[in-house]
Protein backbone atom coordinates (compact mmCIF):
# COMPACT_ATOMS: atom_id res chain seq x y z
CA UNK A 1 18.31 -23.70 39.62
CA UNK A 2 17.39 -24.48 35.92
CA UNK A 3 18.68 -27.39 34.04
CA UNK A 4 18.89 -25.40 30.61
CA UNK A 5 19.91 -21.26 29.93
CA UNK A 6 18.44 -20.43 26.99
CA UNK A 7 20.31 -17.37 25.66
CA UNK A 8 19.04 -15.06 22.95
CA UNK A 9 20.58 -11.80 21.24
CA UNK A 10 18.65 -9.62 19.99
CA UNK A 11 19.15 -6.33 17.64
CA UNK A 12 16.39 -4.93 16.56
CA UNK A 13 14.68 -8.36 16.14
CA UNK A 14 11.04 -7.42 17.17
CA UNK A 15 9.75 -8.58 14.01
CA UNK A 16 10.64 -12.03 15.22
CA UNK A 17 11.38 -13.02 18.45
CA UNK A 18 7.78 -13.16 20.06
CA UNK A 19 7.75 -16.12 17.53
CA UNK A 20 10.97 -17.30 18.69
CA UNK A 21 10.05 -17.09 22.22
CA UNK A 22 7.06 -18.89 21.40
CA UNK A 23 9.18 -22.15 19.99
CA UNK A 24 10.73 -22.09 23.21
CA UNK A 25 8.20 -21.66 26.02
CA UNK A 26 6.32 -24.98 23.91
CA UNK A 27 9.36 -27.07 24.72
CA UNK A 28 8.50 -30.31 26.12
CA UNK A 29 11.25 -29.92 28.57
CA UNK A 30 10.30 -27.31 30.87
CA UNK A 31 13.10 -27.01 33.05
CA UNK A 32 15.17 -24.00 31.52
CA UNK A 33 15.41 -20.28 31.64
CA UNK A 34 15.44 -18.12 28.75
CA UNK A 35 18.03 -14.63 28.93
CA UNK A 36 17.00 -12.15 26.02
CA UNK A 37 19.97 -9.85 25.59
CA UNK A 38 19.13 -6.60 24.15
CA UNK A 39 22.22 -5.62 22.42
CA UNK A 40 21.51 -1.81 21.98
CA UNK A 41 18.06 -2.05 20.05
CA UNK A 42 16.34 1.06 18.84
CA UNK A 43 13.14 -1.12 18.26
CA UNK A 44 10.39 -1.70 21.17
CA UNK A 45 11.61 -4.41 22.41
CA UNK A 46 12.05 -2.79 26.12
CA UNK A 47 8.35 -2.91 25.95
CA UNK A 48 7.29 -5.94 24.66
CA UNK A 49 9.69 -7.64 26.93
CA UNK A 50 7.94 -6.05 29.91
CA UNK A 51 4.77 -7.65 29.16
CA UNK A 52 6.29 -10.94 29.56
CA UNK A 53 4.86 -12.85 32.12
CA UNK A 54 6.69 -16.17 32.21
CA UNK A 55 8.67 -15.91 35.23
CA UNK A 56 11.96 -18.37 33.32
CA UNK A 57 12.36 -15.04 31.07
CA UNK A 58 14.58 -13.04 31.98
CA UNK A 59 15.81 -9.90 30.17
CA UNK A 60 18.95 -7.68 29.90
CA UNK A 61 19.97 -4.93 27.75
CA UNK A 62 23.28 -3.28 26.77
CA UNK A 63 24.90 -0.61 24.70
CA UNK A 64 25.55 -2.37 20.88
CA UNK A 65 28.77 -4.48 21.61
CA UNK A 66 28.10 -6.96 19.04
CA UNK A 67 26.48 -10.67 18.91
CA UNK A 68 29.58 -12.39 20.65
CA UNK A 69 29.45 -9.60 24.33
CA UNK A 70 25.70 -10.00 23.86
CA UNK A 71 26.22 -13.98 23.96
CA UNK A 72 28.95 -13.62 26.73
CA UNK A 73 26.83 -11.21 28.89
CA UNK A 74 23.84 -14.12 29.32
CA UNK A 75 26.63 -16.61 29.70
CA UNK A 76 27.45 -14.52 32.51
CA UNK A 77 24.05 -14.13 34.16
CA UNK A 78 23.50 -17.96 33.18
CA UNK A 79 22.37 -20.26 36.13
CA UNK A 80 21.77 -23.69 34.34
CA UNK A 81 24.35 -26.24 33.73
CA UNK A 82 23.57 -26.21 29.83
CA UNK A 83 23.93 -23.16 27.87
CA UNK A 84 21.74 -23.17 24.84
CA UNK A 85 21.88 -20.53 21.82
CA UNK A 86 19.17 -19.42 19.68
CA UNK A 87 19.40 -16.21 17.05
CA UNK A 88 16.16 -14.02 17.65
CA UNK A 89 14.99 -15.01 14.36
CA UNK A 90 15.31 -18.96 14.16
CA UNK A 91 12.71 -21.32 16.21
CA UNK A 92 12.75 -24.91 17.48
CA UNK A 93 10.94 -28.04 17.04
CA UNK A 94 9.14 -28.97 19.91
CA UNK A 95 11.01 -31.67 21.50
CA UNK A 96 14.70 -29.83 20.62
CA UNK A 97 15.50 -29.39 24.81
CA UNK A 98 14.48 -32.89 25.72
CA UNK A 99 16.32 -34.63 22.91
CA UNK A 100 19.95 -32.69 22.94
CA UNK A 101 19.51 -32.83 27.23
CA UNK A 102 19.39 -36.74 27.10
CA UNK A 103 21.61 -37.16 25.27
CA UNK A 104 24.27 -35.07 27.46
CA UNK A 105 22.92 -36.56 30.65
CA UNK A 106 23.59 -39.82 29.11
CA UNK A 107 27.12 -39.05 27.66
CA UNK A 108 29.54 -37.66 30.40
CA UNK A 109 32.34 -37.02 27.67
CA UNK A 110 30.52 -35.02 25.21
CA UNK A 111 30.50 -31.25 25.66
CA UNK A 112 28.51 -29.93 22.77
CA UNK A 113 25.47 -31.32 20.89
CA UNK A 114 23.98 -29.99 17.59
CA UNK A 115 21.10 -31.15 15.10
CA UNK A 116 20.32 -30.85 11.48
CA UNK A 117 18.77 -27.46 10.35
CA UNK A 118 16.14 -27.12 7.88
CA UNK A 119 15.83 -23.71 6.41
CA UNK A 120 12.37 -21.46 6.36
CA UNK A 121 11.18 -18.10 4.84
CA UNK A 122 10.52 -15.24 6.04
CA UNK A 123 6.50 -16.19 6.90
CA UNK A 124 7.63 -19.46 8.98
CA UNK A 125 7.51 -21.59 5.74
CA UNK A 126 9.77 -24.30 4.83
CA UNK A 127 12.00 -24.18 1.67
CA UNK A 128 12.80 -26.98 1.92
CA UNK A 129 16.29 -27.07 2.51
CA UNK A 130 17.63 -29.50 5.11
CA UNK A 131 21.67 -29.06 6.10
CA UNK A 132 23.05 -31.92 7.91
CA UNK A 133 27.17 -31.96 9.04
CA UNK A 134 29.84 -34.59 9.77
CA UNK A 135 31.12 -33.02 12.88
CA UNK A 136 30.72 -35.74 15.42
CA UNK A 137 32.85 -37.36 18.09
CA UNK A 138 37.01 -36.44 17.73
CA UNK A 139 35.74 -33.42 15.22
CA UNK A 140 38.34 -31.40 15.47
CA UNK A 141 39.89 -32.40 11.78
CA UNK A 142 36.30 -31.57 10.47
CA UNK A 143 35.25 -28.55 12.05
CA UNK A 144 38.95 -27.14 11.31
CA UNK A 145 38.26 -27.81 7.37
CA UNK A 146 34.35 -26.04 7.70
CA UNK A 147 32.28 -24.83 10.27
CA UNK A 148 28.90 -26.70 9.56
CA UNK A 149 27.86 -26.80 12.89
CA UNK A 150 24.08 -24.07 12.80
CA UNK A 151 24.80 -22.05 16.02
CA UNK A 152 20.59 -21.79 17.26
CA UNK A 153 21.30 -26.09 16.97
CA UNK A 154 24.21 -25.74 19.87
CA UNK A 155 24.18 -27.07 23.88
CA UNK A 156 26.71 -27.17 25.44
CA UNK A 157 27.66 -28.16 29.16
CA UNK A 158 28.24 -24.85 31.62
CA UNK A 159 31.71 -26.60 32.59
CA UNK A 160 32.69 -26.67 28.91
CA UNK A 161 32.80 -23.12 28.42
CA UNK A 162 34.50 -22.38 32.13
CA UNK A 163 36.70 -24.50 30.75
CA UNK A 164 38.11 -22.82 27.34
CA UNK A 165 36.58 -19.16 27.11
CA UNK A 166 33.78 -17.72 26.26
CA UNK A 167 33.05 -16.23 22.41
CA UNK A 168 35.63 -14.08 21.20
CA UNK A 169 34.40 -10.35 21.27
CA UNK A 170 36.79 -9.14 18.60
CA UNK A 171 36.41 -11.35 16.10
CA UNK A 172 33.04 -9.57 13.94
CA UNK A 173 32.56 -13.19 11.99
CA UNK A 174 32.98 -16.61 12.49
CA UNK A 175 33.38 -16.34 16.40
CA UNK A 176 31.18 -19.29 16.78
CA UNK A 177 33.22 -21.59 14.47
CA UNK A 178 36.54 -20.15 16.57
CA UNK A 179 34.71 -21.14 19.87
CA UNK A 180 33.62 -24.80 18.59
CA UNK A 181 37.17 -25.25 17.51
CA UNK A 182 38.06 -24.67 21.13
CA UNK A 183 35.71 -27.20 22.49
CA UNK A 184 36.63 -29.74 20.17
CA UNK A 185 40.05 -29.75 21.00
CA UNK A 186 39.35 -30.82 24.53
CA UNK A 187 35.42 -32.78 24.20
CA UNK A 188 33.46 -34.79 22.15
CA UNK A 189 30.88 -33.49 19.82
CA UNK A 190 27.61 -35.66 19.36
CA UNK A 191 24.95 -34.61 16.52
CA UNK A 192 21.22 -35.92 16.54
CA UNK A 193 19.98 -36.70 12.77
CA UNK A 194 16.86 -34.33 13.03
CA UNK A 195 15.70 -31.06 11.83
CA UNK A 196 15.15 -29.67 15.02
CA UNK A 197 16.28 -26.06 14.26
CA UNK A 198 14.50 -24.06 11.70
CA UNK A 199 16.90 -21.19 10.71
CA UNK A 200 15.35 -18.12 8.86
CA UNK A 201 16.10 -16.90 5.59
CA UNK A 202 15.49 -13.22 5.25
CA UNK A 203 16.63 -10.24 3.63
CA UNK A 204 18.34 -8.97 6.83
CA UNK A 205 20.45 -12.06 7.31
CA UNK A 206 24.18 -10.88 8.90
CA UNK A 207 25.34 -13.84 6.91
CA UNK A 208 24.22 -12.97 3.26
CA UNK A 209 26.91 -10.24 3.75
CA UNK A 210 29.66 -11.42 1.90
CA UNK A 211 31.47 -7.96 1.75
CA UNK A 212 31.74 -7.94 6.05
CA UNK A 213 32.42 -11.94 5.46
CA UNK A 214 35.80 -11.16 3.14
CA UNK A 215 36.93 -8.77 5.27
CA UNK A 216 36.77 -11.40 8.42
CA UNK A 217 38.77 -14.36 6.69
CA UNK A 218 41.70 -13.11 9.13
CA UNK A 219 39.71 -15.60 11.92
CA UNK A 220 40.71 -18.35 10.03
CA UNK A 221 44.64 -17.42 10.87
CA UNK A 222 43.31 -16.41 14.31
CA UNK A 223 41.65 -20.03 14.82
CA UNK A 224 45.01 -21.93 13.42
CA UNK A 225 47.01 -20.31 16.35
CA UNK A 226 45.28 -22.39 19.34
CA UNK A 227 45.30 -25.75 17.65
CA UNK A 228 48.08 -28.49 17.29
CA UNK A 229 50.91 -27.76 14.54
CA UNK A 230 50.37 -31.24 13.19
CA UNK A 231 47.39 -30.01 11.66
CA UNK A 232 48.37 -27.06 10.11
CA UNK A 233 47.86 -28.54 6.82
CA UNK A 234 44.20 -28.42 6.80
CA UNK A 235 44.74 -24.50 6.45
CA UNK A 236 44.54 -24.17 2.87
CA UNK A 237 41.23 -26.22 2.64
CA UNK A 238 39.75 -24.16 5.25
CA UNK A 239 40.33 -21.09 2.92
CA UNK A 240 39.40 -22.90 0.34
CA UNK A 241 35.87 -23.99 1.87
CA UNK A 242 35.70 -20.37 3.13
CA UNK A 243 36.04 -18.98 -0.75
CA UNK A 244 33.06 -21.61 -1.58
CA UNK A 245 30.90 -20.07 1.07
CA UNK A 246 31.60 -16.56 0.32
CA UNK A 247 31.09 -17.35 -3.36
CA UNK A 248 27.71 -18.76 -2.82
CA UNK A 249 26.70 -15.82 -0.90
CA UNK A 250 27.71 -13.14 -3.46
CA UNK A 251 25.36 -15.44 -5.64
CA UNK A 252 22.64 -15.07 -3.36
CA UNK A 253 23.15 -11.52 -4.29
CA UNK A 254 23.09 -11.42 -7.89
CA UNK A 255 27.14 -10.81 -7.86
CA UNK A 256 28.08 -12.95 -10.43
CA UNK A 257 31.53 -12.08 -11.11
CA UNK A 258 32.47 -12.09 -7.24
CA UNK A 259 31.37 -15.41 -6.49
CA UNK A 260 33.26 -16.65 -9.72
CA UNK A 261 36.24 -14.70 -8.70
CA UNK A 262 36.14 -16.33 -4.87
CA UNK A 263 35.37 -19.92 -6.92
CA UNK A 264 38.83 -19.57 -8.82
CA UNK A 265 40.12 -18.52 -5.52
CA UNK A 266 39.15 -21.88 -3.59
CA UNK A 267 41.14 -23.65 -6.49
CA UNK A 268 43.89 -22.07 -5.84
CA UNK A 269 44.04 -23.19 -1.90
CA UNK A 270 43.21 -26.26 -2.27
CA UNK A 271 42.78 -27.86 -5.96
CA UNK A 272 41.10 -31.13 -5.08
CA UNK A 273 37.97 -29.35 -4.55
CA UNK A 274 37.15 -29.48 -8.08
CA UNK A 275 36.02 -32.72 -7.14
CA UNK A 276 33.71 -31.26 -4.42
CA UNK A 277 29.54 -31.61 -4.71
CA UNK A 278 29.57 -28.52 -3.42
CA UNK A 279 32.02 -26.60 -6.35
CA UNK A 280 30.06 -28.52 -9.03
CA UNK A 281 27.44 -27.14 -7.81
CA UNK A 282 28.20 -23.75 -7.38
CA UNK A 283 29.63 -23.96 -10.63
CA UNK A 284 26.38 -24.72 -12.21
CA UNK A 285 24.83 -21.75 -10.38
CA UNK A 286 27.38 -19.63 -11.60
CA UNK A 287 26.48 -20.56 -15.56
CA UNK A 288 22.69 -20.50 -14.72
CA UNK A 289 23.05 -16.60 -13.59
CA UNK A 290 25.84 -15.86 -16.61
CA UNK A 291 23.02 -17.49 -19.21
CA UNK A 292 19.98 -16.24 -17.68
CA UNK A 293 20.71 -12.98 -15.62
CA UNK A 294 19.18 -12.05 -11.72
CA UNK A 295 15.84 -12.36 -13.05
CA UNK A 296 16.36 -15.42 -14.56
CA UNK A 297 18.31 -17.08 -12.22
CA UNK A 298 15.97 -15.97 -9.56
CA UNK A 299 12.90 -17.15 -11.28
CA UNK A 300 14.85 -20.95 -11.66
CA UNK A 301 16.03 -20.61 -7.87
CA UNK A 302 11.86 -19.80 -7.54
CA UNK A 303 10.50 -22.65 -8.89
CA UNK A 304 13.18 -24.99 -7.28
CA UNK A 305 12.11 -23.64 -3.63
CA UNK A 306 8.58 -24.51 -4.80
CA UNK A 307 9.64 -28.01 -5.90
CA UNK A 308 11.29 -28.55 -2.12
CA UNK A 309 8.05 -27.41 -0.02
CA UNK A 310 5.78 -30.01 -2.10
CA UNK A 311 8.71 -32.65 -1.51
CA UNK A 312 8.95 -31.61 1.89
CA UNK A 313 7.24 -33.39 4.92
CA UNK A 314 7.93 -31.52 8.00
CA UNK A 315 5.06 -29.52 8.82
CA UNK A 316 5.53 -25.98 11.09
C-alpha cells in the first residue's frame, strides 16, 4: 500500500498536467500513488494518460460533476494513509512529499499540513510573488476570518477526512476553505515556512472569476453553521476579508468600479480593516487604475512583476 495518494482533477488541463505530473514523479519521496481524475474533459487527455507508464498512476474519468466529486471520487479510490491535492496546473518543489510526510509522522496530533506558495506564469516562470499564512496549530479563529491556506500545498491524514466528510459537492466555491474549517475544529494544523508549491497564474484561472465568486459568498453562512456559537462574531470579518478578495480580483480584471464598490463593502462588515496592509493596498491599486487606466495600470503591474523575478532567488 502507498504511504501518499496524490489526487489530481483535471478539466481540460492538457496544456499542463504532463508538467504537473512531472513535479511529482521527481519527488524525493517515492512512496505515493498519483489518481488523475478526469472530470468530463473534451481535451485528449484519455490518450495521453494511456501512454503513461509509471505503474503509481492511476487514472479515472467521470461525467463533469465539478472539482469537489472529482476530489471526492480519488478520495474514494485512495489507498495511502495521506491524501495529497494538487490542481492540474500547479507543480511542486522537489522535496514537497518528504518534508510535509515528516513532519506528520512526527506529529500524531496534527491532521493537515500546508507550505508557502510562490506564484508563476504561465511558461513556469516565477513572478515573484511568495504568499505565506498564519494558520497554524488551534487555527480555527484564523482560518474562520480567511482562508489562506493554497489547496495544491494541503496533506492531510486518511483518518482525518473519515473523520469529518469529504469536500462538499454543492458548494461551486470555497469548498476547500469549508472542508479546512472542518478539520480545524477537531486537529491541529502545522505549516512549513517554504515555497514548496508553485501555483499558476493564467488566463483560465477558476479563481480570477469574481462574478461566479459573488455569487458563492452564501458558503460563508454555510461554513458558520458547523462551528461553535461563541465564535459567531468573526462573521462580519470573514465577509469583510471575502469583499477584499473579490475586490482584488475584479482588479485583476480591469473592473475598476467593482472592486471599489466590494472595497466600500468590506468597510461596512467590519470597519477596522481600514487599518489592514492588505486594504491600503488595494486602495492604492484602485487610484493607480482610476489615474492611469487598464493599460496603464497594467504596464505599472508589468514592470513590478519584472522587479520581483530579478529580486527573486528560487530557481524552477
Amino acid at each position: 500500500m502507498p504511504c501518499c495518494s496524490i489526487i489530481i482533477p483535471a478539466y481540460n488541463a492538457i496544456t499542463y498536467l504532463p508538467e504537473t505530473l512531472e513535479s511529482l514523479l521527481n519527488q524525493t519521496f517515492t512512496d505515493f500513488e498519483v489518481l488523475i481524475v478526469d472530470d468530463g474533459s473534451y481535451d485528449n487527455i484519455i490518450d495521453w494518460a494511456a501512454e503513461i507508464k509509471d505503474p503509481r498512476v492511476r487514472f479515472f474519468s467521470q461525467n463533469n460533476k465539478g472539482v469537489s466529486a472529482a476530489r471526492n471520487l480519488g478520495i474514494k479510490q485512495a489507498k495511502g494513509e495521506y491524501i495529497a491535492f494538487l490542481d492540474a496546473d500547479d507543480l511542486w518543489e522537489s522535496t514537497k512529499l518528504e518534508k510535509q510526510l515528516q513532519l506528520l509522522k512526527n506529529n500524531p496530533s496534527l491532521g493537515l499540513v500546508h507550505t508557502e506558495m510562490l506564484v508563476i506564469d504561465e511558461q513556469s516562470k516565477s513572478l515573484g510573488r511568495k504568499f505565506t499564512s498564519n494558520v497554524e496549530g488551534d487555527a480555527l479563529k484564523r482560518l474562520l476570518e480567511r482562508n489562506t491556506i493554497v489547496t495544491s500545498s494541503v496533506i492531510v491524514r486518511h483518518s482525518c477526512l473519515q473523520a469529518v466528510g469529504n469536500f462538499d459537492e454543492n458548494l461551486t466555491s470555497s469548498e476547500d476553505w469549508e472542508l479546512w474549517v472542518r478539520i480545524a475544529s477537531r486537529y491541529f494544523i502545522a505549516q512549513i515556512k517554504e515555497p514548496l508549491v508553485y501555483y499558476r497564474q493564467h488566463a483560465n484561472n477558476t479563481t480570477k472569476n469574481w462574478q461566479m465568486l459573488e455569487q458563492d459568498l452564501s458558503s460563508i453562512e454555510q461554513v458558520f453553521q458547523s462551528v461553535p456559537q461563541e465564535l459567531s462574531y468573526l462573521k462580519q470579518r470573514t465577509y469583510a476579508y471575502a469583499n477584499i478578495y473579490l475586490a482584488w480580483k475584479a482588479l485583476e480584471t480591469g473592473y475598476c468600479e467593482q472592486a471599489a464598490y466590494f472595497r466600500n463593502q468590506s468597510i461596512n462588515h467590519y470597519f477596522n480593516i481600514l487599518f489592514c496592509a492588505n486594504f491600503i493596498r488595494l486602495s492604492l491599486a484602485i487610484a493607480l487604475l482610476q489615474i492611469f487606466g487598464n493599460d496603464g495600470f497594467s504596464r505599472i503591474k508589468s514592470m513590478i512583476y519584472t522587479v520581483r523575478r530579478r529580486c527573486s532567488t528560487v530557481k524552477l
